[in-house]
Protein backbone atom coordinates (compact mmCIF):
# COMPACT_ATOMS: atom_id res chain seq x y z
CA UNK A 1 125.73 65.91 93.97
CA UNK A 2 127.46 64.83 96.66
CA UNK A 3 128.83 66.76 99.70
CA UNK A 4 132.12 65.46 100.64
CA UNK A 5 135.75 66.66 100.50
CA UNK A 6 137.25 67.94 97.76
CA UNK A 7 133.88 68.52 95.87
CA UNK A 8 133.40 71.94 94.89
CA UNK A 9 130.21 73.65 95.76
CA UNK A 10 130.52 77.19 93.46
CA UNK A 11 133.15 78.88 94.17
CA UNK A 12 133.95 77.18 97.68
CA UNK A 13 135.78 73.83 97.75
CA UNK A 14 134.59 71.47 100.05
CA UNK A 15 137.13 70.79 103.15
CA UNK A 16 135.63 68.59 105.97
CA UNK A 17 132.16 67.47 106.16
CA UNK A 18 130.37 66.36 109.51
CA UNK A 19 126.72 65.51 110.63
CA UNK A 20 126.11 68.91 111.50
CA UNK A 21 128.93 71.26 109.59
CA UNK A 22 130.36 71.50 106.47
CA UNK A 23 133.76 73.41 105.75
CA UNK A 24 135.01 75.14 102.37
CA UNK A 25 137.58 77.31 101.64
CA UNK A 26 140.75 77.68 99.42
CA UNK A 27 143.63 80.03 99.88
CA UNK A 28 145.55 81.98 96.63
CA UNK A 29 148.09 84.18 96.62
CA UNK A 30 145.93 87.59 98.00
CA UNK A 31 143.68 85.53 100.39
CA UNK A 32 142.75 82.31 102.33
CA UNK A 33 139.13 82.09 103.68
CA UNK A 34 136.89 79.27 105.47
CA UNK A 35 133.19 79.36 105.57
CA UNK A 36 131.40 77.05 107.79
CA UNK A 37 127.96 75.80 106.67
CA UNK A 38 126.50 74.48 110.30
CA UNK A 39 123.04 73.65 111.21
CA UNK A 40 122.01 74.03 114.60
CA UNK A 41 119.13 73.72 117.00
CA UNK A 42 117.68 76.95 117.71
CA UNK A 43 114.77 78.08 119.85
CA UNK A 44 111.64 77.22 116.70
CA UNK A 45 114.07 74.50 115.76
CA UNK A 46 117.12 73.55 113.44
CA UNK A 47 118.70 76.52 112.27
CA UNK A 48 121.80 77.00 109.79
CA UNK A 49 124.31 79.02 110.60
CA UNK A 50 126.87 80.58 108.29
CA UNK A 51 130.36 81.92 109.26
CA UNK A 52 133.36 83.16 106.90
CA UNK A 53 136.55 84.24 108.02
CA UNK A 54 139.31 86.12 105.71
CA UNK A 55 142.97 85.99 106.18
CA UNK A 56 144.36 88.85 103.84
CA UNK A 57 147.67 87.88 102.67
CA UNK A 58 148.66 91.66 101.03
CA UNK A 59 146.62 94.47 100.27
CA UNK A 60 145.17 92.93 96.88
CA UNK A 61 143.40 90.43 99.22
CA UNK A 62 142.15 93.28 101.47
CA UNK A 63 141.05 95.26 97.94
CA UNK A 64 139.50 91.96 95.87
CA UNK A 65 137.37 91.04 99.02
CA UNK A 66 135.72 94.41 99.70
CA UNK A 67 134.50 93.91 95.61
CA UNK A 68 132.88 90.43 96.12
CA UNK A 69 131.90 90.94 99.97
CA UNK A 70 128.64 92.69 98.86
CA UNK A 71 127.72 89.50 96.61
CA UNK A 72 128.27 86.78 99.46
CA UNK A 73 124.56 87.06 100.96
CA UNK A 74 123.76 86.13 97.37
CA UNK A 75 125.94 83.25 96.72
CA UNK A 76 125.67 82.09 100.01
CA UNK A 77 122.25 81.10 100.14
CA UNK A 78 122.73 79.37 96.41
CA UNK A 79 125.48 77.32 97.34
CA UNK A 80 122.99 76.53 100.66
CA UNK A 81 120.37 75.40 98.06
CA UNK A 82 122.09 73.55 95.87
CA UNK A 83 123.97 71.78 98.82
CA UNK A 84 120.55 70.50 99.82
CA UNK A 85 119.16 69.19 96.72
């Protein structure tokens, strides 16, 4: 599979891709959201790094992402995995 935009990796469509960062997202009528995939060098060595932001656009948004925020360590780290392979 290849990484590049417009792919879809689960849920998260693929946005910009760079040597160290990859950006997905998509935006629908309750929400828009970003999640940046980054590696980085850390103090053992390279590290990734994983950062989602959440623009609500109404109070369904706010509602649907307090369901699914509980589930995004766990399809985080999939979407990580299958990223890499």
């Amino acid at each position: 599979m290849r990484v590049e935009p417009g792919a879809r990796l689960g849920p998260f469509r693929v946005l910009a891709v760079t040597d160290d960062e990859v950006l997905a997202g998509d935006d629908d009528e309750h929400l828009d959201f970003r999640t940046s995939f980054a590696v980085r060098e850390g103090a053992t060595g390279l590290e990734g790094v994983c950062t989602t932001v959440v623009r609500y656009r109404r109070r369904a948004g706010h509602l649907y992402f307090k369901v699914i925020q509980p589930f995004h360590h766990l399809i985080v780290p999939r979407v990580v995995a299958r990223a890499r392979s």
